[in-house]
N, C-alpha and C. Protein backbone atom coordinates (compact mmCIF):
# COMPACT_ATOMS: atom_id res chain seq x y z
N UNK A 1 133.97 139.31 97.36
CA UNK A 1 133.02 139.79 96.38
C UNK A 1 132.77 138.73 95.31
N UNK A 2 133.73 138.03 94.84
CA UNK A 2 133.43 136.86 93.93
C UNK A 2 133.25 135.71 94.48
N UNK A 3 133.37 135.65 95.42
CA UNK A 3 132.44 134.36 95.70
C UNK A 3 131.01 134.49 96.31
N UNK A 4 130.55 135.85 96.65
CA UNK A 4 129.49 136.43 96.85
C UNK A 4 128.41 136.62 95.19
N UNK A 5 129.15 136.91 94.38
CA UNK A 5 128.70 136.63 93.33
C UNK A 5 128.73 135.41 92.17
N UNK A 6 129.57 134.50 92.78
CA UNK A 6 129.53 133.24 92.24
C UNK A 6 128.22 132.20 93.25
N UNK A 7 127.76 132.60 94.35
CA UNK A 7 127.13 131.85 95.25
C UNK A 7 125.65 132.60 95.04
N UNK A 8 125.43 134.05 94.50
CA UNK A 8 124.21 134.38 93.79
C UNK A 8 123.70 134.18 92.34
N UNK A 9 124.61 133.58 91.95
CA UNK A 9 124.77 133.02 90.42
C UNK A 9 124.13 131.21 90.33
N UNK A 10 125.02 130.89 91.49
CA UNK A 10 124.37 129.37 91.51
C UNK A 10 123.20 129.69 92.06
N UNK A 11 122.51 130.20 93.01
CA UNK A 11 121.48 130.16 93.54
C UNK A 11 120.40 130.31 92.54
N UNK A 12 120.55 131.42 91.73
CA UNK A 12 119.85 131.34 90.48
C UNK A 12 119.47 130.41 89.82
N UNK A 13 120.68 129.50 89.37
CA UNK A 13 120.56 128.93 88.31
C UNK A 13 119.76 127.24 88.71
N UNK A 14 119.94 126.98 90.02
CA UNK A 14 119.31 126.29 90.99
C UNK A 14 117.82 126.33 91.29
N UNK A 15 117.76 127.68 91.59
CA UNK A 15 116.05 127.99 91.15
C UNK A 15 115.83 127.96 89.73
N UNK A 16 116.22 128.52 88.76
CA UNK A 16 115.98 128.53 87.50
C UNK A 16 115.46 126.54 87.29
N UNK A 17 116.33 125.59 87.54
CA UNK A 17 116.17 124.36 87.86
C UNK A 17 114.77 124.00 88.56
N UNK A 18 114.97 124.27 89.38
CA UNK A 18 113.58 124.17 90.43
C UNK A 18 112.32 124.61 89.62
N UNK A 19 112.47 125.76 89.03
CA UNK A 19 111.29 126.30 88.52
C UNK A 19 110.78 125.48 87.36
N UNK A 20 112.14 124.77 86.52
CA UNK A 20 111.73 124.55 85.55
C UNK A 20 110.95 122.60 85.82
N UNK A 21 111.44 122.12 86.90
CA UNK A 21 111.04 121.04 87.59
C UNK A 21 109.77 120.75 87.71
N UNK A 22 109.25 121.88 88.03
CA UNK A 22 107.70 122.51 88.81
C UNK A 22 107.04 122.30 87.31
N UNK A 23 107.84 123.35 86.55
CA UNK A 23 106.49 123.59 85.21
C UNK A 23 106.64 121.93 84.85
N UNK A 24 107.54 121.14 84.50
CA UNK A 24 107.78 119.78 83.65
C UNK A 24 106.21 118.76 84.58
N UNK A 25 106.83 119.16 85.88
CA UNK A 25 105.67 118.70 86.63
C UNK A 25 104.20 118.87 86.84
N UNK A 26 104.08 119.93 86.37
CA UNK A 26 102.78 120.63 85.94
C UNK A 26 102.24 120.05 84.66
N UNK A 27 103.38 120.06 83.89
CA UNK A 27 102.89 119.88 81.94
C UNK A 27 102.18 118.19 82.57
N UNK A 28 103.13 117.34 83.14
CA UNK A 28 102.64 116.13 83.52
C UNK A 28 101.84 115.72 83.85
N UNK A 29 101.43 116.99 85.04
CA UNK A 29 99.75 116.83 85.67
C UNK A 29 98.61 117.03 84.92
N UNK A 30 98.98 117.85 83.74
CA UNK A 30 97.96 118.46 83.02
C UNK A 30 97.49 117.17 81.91
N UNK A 31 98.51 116.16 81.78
CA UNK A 31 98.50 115.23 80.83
C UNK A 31 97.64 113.83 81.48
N UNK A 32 98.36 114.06 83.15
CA UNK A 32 97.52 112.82 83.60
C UNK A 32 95.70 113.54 84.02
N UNK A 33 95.60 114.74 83.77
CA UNK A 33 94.23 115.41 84.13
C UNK A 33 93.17 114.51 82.83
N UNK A 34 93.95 114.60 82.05
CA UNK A 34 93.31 114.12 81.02
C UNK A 34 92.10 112.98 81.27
N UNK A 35 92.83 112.25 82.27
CA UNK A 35 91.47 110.95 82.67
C UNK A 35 90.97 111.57 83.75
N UNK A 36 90.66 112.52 83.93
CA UNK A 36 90.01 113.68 85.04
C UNK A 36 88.68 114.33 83.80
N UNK A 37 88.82 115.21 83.21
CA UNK A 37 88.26 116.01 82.50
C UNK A 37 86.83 115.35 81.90
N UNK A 38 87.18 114.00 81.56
CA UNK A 38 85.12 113.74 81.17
C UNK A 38 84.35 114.24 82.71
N UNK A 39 84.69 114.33 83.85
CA UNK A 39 84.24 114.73 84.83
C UNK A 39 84.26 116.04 85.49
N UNK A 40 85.32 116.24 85.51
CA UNK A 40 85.90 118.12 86.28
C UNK A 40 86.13 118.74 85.54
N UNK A 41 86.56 120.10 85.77
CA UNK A 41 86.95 121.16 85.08
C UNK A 41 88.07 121.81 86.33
N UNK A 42 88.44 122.45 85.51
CA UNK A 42 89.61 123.41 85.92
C UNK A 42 90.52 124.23 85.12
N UNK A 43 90.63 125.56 86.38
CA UNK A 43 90.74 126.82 85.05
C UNK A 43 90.44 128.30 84.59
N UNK A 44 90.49 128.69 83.95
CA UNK A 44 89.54 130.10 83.95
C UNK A 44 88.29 129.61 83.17
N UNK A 45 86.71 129.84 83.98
CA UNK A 45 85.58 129.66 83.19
C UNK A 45 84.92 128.13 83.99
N UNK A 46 86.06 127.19 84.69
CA UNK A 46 85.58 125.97 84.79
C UNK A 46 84.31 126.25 85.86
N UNK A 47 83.12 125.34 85.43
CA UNK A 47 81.98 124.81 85.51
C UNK A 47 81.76 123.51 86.10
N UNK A 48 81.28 123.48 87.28
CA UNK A 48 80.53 121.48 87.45
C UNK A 48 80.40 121.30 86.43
N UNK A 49 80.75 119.52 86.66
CA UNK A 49 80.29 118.55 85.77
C UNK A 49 79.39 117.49 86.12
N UNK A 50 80.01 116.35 85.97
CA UNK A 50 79.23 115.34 86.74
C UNK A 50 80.43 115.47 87.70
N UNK A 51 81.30 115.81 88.13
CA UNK A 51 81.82 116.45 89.23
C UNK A 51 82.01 117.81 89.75
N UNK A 52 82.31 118.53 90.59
CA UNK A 52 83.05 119.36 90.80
C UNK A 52 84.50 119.74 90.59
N UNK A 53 83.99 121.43 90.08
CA UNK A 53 85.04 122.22 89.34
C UNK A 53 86.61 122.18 90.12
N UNK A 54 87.54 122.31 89.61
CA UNK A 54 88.21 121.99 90.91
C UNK A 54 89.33 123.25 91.09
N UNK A 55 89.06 124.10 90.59
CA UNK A 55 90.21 125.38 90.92
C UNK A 55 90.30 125.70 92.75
N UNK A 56 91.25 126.27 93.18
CA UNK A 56 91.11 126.35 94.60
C UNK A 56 90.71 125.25 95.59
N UNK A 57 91.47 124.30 95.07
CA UNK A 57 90.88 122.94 95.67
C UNK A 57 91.57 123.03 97.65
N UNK A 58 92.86 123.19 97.34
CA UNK A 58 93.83 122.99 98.53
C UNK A 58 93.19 123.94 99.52
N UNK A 59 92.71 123.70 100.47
CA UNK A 59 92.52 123.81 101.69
C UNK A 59 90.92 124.23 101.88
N UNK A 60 90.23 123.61 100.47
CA UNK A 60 88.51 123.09 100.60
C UNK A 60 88.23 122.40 101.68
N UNK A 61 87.29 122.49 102.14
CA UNK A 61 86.32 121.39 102.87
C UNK A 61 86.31 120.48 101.96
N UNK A 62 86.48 119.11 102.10
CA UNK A 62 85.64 118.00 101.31
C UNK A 62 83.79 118.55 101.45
N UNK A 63 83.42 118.34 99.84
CA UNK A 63 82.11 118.58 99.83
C UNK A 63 81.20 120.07 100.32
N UNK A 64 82.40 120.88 100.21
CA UNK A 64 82.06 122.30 100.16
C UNK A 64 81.95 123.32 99.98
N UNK A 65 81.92 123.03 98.13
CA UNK A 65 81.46 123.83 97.63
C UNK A 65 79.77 124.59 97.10
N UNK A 66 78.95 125.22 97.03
CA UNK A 66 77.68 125.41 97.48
C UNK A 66 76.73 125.00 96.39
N UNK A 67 77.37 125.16 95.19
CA UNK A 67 76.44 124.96 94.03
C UNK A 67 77.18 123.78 93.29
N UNK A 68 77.67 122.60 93.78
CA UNK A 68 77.81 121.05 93.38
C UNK A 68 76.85 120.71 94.57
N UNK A 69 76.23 119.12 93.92
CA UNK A 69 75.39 118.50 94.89
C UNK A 69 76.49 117.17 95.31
N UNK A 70 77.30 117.25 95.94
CA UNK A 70 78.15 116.22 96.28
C UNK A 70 77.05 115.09 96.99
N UNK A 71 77.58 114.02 97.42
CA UNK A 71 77.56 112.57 97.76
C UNK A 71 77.06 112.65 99.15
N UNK A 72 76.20 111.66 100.22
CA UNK A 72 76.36 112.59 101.65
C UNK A 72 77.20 111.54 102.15
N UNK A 73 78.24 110.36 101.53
CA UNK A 73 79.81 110.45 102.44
C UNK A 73 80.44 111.35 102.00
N UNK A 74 79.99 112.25 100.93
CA UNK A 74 81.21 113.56 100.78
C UNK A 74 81.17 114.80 101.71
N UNK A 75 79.82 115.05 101.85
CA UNK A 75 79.59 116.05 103.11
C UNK A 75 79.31 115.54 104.32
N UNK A 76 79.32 114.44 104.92
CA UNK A 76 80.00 113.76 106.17
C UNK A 76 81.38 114.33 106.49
N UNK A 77 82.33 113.48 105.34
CA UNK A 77 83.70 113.75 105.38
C UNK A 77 83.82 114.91 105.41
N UNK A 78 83.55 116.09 104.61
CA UNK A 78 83.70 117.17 105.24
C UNK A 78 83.36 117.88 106.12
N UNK A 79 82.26 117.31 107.25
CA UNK A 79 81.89 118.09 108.14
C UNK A 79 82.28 117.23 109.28
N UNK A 80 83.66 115.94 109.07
CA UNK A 80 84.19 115.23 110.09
C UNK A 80 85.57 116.03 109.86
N UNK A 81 85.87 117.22 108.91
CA UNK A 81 86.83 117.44 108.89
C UNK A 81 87.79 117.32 107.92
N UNK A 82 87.72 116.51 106.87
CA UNK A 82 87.98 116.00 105.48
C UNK A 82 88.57 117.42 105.21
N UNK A 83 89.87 117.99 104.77
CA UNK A 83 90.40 118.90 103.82
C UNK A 83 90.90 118.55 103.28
N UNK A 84 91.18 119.56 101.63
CA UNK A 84 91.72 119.05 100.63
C UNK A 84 93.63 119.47 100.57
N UNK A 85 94.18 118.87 101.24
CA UNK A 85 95.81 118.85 101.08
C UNK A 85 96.32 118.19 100.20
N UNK A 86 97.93 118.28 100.20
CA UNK A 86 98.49 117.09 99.62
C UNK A 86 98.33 115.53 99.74
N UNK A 87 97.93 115.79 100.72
CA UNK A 87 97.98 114.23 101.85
C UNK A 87 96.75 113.33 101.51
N UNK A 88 96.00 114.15 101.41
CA UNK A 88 94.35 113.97 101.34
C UNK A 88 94.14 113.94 100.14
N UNK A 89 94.31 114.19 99.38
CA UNK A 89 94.54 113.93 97.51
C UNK A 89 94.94 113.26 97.53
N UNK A 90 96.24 112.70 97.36
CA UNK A 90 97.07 111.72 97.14
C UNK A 90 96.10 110.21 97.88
N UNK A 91 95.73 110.37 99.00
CA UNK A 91 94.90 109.38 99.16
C UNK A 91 93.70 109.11 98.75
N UNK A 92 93.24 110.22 98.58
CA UNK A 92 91.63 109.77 97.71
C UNK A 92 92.13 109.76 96.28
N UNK A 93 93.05 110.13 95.62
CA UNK A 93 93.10 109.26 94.26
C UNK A 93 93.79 108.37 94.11
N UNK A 94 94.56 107.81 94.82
CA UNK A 94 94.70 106.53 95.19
C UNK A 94 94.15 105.79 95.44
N UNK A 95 92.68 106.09 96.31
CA UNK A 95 91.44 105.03 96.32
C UNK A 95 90.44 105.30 96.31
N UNK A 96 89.55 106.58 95.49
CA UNK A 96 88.12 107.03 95.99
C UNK A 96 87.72 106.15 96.68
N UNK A 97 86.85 105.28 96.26
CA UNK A 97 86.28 104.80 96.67
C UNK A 97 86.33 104.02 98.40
N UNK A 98 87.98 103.83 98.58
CA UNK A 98 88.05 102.92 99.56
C UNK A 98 88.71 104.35 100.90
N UNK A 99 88.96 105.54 100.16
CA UNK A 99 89.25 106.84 101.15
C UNK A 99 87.98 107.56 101.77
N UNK A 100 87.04 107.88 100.83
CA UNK A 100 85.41 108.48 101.18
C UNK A 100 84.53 107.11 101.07
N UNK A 101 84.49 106.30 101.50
CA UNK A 101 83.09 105.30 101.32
C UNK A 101 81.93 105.77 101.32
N UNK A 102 81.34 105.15 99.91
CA UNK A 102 80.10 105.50 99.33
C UNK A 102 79.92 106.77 98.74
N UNK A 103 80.93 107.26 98.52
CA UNK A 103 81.27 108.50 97.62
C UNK A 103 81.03 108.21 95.94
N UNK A 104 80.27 108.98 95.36
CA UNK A 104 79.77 108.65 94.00
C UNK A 104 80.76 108.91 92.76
N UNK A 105 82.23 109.04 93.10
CA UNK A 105 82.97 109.38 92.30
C UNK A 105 83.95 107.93 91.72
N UNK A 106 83.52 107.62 90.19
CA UNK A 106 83.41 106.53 89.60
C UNK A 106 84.75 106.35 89.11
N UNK A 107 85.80 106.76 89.70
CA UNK A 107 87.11 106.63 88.66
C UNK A 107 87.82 105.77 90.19
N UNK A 108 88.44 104.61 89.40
CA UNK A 108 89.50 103.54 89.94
C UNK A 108 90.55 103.99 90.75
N UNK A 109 90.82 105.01 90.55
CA UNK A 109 92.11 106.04 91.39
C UNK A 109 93.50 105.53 90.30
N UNK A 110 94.05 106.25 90.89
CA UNK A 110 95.74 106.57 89.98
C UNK A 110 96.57 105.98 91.22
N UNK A 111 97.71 104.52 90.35
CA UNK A 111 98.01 104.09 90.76
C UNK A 111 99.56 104.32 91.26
N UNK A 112 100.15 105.42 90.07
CA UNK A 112 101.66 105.32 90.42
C UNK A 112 101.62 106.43 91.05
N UNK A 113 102.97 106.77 91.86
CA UNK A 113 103.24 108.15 92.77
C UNK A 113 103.37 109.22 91.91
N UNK A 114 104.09 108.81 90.37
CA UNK A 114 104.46 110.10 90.15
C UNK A 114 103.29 110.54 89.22
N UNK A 115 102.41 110.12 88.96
CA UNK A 115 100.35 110.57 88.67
C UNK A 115 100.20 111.42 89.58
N UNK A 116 100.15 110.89 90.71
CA UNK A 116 99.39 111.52 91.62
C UNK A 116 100.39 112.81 92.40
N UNK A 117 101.22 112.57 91.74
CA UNK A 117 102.52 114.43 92.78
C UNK A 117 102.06 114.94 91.11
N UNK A 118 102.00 114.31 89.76
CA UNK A 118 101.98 115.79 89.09
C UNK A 118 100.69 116.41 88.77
N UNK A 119 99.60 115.63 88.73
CA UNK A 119 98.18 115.86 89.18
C UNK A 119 97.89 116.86 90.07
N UNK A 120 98.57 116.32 90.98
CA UNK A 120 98.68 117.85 92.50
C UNK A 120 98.76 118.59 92.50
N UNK A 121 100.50 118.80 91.77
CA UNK A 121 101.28 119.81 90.90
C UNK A 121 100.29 121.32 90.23
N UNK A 122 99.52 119.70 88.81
CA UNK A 122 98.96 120.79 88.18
C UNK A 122 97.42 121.42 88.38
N UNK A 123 96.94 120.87 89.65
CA UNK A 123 95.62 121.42 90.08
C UNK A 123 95.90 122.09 91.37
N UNK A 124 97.80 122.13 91.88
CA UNK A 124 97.72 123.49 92.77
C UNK A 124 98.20 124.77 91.85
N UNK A 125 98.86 124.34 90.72
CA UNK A 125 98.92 125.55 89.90
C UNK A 125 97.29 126.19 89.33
N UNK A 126 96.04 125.98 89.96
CA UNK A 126 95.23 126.70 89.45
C UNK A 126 94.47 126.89 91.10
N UNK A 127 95.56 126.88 92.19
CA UNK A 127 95.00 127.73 93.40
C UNK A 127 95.63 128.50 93.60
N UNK A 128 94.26 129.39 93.63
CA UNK A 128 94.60 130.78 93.94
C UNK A 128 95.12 131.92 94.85
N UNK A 129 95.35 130.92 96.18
CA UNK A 129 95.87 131.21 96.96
C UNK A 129 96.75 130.50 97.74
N UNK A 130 97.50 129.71 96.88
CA UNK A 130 98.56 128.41 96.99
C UNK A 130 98.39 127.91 98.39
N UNK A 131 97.35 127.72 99.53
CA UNK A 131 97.67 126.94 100.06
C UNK A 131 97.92 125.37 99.26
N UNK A 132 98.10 124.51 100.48
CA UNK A 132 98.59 123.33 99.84
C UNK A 132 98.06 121.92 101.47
């Protein structure tokens, strides 16, 4: 019994850890969003900009959402199949430009790893149906 309750105690406090990992990682993403936001939105209320809004991003079509006028290498890529994962983020902000060619999205990409995992982080904390 006590080690049954010493082994639901750590488990807790382990997630409690984890959870709090996630939010630190989130606060991070929300900080590196910052060179995001003259462009996107995201959120309750978010609106196009000179980009697209980006709530519910993870498991988008590239370029398919109905009322942004995306790029047509953006709706290529998405109608070659382009979804929005971890995998697929991480590489297009790592290189717009050199991941979608001829894609009209004007930002240099984010160069270090841990930009681009808390970025992820904090624009899968505003999907709504956590794929990923």
């Amino acid at each position: 019994m006590l080690k049954a309750f010493a082994f639901a105690a750590a488990t807790l406090v382990a997630g409690a850890s984890l959870a709090q990992a996630d939010e630190d990682l989130i606060k991070a993403g929300a900080n590196v969003f910052k060179k995001c936001q003259a462009c996107h939105a995201v959120g309750e209320g978010a609106k196009n900009k000179v980009g697209p809004e980006l709530n519910d991003l993870f498991g988008r079509t590239a370029g398919g959402l109905d009322d942004y006028n995306y790029s047509k290498p953006m709706k290529e890529a998405g109608a070659n199949g382009l979804v929005w994962n971890d995998e697929t983020l991480h590489q297009y902000l790592a290189d717009p430009k050199g991941f979608v060619k001829g894609n009209k999205m004007a930002f240099p990409g984010l160069k270090k790893q841990e930009d681009l995992d808390a970025v992820t982080a904090f624009l899968k904390s505003h999907d709504g149906d956590g794929d990923s």
